[in-house]
N, C-alpha and C. Protein backbone atom coordinates (compact mmCIF):
# COMPACT_ATOMS: atom_id res chain seq x y z
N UNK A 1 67.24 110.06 105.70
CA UNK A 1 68.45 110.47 106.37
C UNK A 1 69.28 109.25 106.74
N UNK A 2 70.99 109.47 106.50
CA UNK A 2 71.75 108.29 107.05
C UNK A 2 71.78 108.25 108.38
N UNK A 3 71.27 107.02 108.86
CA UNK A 3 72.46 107.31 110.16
C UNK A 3 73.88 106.73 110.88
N UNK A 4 74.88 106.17 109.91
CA UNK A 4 75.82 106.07 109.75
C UNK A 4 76.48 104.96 110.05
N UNK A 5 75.09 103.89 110.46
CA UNK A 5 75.55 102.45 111.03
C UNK A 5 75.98 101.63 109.77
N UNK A 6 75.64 101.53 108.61
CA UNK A 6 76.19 100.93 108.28
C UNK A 6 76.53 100.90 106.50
N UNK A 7 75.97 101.94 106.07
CA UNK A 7 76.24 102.51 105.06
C UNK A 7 77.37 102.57 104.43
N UNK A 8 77.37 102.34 103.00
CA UNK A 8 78.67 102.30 102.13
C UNK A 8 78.99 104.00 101.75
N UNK A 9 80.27 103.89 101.40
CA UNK A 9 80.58 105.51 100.72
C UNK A 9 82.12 105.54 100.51
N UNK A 10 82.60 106.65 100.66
CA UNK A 10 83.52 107.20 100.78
C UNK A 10 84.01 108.10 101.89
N UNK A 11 85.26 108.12 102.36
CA UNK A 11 85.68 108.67 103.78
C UNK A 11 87.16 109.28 103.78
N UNK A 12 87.25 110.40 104.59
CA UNK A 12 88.33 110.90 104.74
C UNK A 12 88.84 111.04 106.37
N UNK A 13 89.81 110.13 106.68
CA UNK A 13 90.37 110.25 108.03
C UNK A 13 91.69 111.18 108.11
N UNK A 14 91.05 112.12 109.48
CA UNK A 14 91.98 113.30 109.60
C UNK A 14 92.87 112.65 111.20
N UNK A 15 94.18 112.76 110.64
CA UNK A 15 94.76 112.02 111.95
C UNK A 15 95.85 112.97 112.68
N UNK A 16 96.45 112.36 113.93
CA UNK A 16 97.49 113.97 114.37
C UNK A 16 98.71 113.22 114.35
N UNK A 17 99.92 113.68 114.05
CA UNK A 17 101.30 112.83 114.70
C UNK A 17 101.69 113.84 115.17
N UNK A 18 101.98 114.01 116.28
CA UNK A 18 103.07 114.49 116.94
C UNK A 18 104.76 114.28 116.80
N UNK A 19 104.84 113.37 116.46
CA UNK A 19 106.14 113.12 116.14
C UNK A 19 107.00 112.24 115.27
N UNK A 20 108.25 112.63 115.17
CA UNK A 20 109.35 112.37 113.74
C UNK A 20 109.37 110.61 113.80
N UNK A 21 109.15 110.16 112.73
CA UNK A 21 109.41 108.50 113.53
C UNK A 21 109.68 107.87 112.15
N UNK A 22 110.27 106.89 111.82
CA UNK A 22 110.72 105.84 110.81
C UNK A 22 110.07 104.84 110.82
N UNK A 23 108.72 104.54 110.29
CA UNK A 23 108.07 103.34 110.14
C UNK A 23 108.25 102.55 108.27
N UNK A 24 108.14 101.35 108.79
CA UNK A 24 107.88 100.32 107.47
C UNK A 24 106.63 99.84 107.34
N UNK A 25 106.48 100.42 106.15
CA UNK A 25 104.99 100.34 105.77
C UNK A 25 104.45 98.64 104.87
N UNK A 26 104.29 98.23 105.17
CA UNK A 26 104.45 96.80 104.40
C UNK A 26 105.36 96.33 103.48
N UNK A 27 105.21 96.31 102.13
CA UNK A 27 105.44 95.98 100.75
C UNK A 27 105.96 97.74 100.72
N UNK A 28 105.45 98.47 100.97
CA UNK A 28 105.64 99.93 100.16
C UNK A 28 107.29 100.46 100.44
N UNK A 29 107.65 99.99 102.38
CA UNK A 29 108.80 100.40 102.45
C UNK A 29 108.70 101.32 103.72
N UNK A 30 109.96 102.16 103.36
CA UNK A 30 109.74 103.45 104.77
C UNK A 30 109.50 104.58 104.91
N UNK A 31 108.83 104.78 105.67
CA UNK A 31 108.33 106.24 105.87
C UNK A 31 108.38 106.82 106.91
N UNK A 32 108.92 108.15 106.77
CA UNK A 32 109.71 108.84 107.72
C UNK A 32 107.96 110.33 108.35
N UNK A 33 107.58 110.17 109.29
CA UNK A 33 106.64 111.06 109.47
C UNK A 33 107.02 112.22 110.01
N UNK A 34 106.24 113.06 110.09
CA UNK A 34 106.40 114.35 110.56
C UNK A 34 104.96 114.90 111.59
N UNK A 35 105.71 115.55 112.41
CA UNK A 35 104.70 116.12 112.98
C UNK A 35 103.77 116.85 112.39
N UNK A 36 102.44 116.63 112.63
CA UNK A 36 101.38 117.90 111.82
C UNK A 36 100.31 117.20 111.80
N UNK A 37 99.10 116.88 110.47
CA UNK A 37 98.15 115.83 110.56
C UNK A 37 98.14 115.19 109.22
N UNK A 38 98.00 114.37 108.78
CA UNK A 38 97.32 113.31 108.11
C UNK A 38 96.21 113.09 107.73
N UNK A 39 95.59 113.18 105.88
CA UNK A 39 94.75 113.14 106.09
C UNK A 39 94.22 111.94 104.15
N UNK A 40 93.63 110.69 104.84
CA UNK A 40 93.73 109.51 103.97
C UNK A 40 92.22 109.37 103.64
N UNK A 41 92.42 109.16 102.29
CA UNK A 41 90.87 109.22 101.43
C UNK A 41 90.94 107.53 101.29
N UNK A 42 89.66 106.85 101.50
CA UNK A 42 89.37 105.46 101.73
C UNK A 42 87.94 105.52 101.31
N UNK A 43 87.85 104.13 100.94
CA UNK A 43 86.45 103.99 100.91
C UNK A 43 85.89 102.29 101.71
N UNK A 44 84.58 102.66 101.80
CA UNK A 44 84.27 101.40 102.53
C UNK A 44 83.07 101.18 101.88
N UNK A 45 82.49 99.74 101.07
CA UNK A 45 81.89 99.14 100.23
C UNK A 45 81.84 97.55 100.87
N UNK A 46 82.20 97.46 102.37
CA UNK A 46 82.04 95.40 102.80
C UNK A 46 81.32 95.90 103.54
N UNK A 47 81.07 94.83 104.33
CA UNK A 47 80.14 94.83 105.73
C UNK A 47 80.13 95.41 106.37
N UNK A 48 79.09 96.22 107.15
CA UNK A 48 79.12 97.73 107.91
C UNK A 48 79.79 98.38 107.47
N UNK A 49 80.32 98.90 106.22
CA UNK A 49 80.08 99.92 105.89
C UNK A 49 81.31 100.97 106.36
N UNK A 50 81.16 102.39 106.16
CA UNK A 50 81.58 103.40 106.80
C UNK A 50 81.99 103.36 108.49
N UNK A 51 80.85 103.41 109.23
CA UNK A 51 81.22 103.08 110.81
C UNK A 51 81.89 101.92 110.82
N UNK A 52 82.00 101.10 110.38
CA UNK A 52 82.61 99.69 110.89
C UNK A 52 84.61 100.30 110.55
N UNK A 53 84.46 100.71 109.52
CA UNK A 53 85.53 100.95 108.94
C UNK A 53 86.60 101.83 109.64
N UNK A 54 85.98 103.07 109.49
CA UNK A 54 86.31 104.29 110.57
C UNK A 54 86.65 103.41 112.06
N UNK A 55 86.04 103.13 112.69
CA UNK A 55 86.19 101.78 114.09
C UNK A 55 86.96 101.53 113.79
N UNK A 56 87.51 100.34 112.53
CA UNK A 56 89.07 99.61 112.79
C UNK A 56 90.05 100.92 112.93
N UNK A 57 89.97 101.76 112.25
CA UNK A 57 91.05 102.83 112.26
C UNK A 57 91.31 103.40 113.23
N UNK A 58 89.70 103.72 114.41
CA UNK A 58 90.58 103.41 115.34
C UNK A 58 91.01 103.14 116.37
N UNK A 59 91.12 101.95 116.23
CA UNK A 59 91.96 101.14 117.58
C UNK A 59 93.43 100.48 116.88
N UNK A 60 94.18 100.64 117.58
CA UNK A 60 95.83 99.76 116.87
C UNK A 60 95.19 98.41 115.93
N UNK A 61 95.66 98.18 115.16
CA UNK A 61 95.69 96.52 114.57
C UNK A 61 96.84 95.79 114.98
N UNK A 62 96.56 95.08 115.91
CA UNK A 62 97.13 93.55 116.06
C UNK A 62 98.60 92.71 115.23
N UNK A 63 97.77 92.82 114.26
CA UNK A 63 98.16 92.42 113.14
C UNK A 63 97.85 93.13 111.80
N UNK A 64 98.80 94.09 111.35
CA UNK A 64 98.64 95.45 110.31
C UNK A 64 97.72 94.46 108.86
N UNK A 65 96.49 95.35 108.24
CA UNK A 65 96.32 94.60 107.07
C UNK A 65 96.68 95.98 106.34
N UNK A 66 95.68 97.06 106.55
CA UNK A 66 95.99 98.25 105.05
C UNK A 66 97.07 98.72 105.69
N UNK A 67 97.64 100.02 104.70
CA UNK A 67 98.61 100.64 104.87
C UNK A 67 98.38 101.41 106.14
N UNK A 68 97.44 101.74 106.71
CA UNK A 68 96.75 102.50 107.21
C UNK A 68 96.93 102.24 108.52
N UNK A 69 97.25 100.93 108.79
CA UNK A 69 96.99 100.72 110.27
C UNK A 69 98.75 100.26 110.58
N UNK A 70 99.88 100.98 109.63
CA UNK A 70 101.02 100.86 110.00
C UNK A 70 101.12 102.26 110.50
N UNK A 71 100.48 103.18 110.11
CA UNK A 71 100.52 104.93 110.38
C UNK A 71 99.94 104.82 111.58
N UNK A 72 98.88 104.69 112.23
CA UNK A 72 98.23 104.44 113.33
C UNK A 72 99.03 104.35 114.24
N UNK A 73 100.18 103.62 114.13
CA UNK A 73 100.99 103.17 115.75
C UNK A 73 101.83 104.33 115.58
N UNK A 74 101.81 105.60 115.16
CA UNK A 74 102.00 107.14 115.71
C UNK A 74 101.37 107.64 115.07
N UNK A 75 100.29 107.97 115.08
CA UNK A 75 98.98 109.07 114.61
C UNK A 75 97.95 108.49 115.16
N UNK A 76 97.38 109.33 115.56
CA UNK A 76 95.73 108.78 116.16
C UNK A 76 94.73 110.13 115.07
N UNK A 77 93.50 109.61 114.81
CA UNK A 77 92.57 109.69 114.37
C UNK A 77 91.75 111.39 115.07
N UNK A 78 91.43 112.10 114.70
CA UNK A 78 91.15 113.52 115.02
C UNK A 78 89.60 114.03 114.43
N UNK A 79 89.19 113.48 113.36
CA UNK A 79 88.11 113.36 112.91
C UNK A 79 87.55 113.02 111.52
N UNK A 80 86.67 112.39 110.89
CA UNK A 80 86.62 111.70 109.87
C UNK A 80 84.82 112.43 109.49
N UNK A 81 84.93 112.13 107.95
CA UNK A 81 83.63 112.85 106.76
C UNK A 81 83.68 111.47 106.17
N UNK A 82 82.10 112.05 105.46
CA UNK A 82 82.30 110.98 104.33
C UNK A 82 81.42 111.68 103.68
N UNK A 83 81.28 110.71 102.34
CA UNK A 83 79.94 110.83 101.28
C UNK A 83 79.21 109.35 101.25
N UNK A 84 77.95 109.18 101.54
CA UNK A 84 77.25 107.74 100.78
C UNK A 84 77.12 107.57 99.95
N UNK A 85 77.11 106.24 99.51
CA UNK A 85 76.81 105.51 98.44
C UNK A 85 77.62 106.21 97.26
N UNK A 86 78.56 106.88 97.48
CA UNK A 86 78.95 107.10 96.18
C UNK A 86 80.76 106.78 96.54
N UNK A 87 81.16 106.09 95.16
CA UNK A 87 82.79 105.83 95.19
C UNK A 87 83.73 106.95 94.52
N UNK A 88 84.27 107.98 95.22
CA UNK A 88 84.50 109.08 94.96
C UNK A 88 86.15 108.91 95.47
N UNK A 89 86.92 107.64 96.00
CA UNK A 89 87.88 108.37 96.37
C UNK A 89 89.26 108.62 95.59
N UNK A 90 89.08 108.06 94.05
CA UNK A 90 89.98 108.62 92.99
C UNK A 90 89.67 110.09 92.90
N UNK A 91 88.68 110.54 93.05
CA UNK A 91 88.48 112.11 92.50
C UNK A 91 89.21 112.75 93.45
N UNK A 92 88.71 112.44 95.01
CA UNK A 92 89.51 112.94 96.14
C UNK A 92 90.91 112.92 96.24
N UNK A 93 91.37 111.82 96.04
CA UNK A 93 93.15 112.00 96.20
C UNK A 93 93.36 112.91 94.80
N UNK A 94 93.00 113.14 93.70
CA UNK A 94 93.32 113.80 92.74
C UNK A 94 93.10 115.40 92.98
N UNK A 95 91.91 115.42 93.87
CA UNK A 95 91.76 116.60 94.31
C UNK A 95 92.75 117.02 95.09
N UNK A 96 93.18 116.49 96.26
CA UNK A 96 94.19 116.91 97.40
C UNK A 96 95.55 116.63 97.08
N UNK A 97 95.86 116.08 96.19
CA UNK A 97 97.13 115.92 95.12
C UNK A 97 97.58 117.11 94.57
N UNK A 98 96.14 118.19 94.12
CA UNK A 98 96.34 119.89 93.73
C UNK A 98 96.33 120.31 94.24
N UNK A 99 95.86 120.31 95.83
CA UNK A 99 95.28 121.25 96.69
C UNK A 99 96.84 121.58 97.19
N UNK A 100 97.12 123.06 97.34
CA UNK A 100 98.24 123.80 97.87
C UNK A 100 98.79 123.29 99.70
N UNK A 101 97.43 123.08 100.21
CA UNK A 101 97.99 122.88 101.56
C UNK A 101 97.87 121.56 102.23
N UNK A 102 98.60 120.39 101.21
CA UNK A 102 98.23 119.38 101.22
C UNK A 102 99.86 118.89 100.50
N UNK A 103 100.35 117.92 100.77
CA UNK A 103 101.50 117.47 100.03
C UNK A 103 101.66 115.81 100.06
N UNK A 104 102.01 115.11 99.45
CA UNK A 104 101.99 113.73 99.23
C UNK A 104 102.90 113.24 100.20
N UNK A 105 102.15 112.79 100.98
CA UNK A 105 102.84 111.74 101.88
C UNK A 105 104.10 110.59 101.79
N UNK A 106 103.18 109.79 101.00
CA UNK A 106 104.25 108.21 100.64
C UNK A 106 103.51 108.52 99.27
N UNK A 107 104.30 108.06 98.12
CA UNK A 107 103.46 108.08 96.71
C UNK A 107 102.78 106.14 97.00
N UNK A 108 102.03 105.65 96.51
CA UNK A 108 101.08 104.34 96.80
C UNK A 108 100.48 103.81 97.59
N UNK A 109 100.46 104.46 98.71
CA UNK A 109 99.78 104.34 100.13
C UNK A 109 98.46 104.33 99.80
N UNK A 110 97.73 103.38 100.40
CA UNK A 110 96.21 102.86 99.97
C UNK A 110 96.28 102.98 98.51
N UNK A 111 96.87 103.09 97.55
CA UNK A 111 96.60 102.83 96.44
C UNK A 111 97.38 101.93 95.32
N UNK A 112 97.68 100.74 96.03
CA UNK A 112 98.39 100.06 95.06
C UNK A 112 97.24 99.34 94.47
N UNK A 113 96.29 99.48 94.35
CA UNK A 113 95.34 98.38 93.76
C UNK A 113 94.71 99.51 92.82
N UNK A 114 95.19 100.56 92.24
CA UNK A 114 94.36 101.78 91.44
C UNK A 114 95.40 102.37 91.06
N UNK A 115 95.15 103.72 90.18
CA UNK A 115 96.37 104.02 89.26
C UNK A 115 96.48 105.53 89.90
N UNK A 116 95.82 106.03 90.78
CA UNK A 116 96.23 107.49 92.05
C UNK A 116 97.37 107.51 92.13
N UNK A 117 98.34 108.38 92.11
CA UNK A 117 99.52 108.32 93.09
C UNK A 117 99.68 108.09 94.67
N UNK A 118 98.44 108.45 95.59
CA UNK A 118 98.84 108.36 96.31
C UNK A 118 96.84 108.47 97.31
N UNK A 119 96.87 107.59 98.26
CA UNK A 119 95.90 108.24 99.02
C UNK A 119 95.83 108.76 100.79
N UNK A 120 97.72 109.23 100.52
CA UNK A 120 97.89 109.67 102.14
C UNK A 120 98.79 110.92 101.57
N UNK A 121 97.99 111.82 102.12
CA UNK A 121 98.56 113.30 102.11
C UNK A 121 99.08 114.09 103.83
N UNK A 122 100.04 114.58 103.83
CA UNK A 122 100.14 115.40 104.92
C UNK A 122 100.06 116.82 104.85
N UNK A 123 99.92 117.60 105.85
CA UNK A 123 99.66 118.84 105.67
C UNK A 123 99.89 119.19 107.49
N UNK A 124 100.45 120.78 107.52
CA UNK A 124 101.51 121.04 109.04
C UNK A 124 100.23 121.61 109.82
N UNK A 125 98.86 122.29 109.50
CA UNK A 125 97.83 122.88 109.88
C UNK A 125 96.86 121.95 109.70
N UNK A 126 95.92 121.53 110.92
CA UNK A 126 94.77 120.73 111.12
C UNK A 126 93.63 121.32 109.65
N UNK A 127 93.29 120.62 108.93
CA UNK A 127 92.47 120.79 107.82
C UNK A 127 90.80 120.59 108.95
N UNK A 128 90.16 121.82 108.18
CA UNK A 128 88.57 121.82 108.58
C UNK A 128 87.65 121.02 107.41
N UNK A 129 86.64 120.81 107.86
CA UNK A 129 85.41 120.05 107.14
C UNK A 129 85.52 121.17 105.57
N UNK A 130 84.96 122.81 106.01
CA UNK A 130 84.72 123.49 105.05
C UNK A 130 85.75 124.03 104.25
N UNK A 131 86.79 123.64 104.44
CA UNK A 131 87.99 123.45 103.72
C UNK A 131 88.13 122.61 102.49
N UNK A 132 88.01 121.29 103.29
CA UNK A 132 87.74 120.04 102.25
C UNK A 132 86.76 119.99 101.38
N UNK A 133 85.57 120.36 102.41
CA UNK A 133 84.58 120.54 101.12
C UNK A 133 84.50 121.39 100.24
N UNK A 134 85.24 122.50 99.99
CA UNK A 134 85.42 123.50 99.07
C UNK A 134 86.39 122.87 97.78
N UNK A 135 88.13 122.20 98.61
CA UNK A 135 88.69 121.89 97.52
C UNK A 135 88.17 120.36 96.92
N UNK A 136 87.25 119.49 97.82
CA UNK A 136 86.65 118.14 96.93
C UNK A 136 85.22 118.59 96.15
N UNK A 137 84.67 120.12 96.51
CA UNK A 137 83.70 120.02 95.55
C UNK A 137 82.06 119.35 96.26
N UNK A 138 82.20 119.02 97.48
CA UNK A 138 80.97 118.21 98.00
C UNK A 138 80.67 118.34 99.33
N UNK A 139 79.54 118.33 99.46
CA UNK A 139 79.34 118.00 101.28
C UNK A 139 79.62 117.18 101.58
N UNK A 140 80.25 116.96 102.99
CA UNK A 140 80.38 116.43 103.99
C UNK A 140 79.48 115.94 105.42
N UNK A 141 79.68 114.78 105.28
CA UNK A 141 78.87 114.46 106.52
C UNK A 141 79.68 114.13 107.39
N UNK A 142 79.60 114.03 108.91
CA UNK A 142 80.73 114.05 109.60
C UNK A 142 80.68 112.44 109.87
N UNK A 143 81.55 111.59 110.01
CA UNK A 143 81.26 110.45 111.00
C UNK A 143 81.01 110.46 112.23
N UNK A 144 80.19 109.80 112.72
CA UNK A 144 80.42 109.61 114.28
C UNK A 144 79.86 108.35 114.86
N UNK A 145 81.50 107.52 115.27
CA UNK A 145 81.45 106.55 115.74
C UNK A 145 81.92 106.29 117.04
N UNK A 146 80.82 105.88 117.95
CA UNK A 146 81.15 105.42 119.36
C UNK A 146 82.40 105.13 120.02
N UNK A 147 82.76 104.91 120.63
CA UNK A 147 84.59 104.96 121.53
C UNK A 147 84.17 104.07 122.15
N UNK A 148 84.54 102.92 121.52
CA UNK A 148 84.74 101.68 122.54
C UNK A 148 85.74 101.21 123.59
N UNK A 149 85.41 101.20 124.44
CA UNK A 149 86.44 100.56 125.64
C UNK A 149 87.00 99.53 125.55
């Protein structure tokens, strides 16, 4: 059994915005958000793994590195899955790319280094675990990482 300290895989962070806002996303440009949730297929393959990863996401970054932590300074984090040891998250954005209640966010978001269109989708209704796992095809394990002060 995992227990989630520090394991490689694949991950899906489900995030909330509450509100309309105009951010610049690095290199990619601007993006105009909407209220509803967010939900970004990533993977983590460096040091610690999954929990370590999930953690940066979330607390603000300092200093923005992925696309990911320019969305953050209006969306906070709501709950996150993964799969181990396996690199699944081309299949995933391809999956939620079809999926009806799911719509493309920014087209290259987390994916300028791969040929995906896109790995940030929004959607106006909070997405469930057995949701996802129906349209990705796999179980889910939930993350769960500590709340640091």
């Amino acid at each position: 059994m995992k227990d989630g300290t520090s394991e490689h895989g694949t991950y899906l962070l489900l995030l909330e915005c509450s509100q309309e806002a105009e951010l610049v996303i690095g290199r990619l440009g601007k993006m105009v958000t909407e209220p509803g949730y967010y939900l970004y297929v990533g993977s983590a393959f460096g040091p610690g793994g999954i929990q370590a990863r999930v953690r940066h996401h979330q607390r603000m970054a300092l200093r923005p590195h992925w696309h990911i932590d320019y969305l953050r300074t209006v969306a906070e984090p709501v709950d996150a899955w993964c799969v181990y040891d396996i690199r699944c998250e081309h299949v995933w954005a391809q999956a939620l790319e079809q999926f009806e209640d799911t719509l493309i966010a920014l087209q290259r978001f987390g994916s300028s280094d791969c040929g995906c269109v896109t790995h940030l989708f929004y959607s106006r209704h909070r997405l469930v675990k057995a949701v996802l796992e129906r349209v990705l095809e796999t179980e889910l394990s939930s993350v769960n990482v500590p709340v640091l002060e």
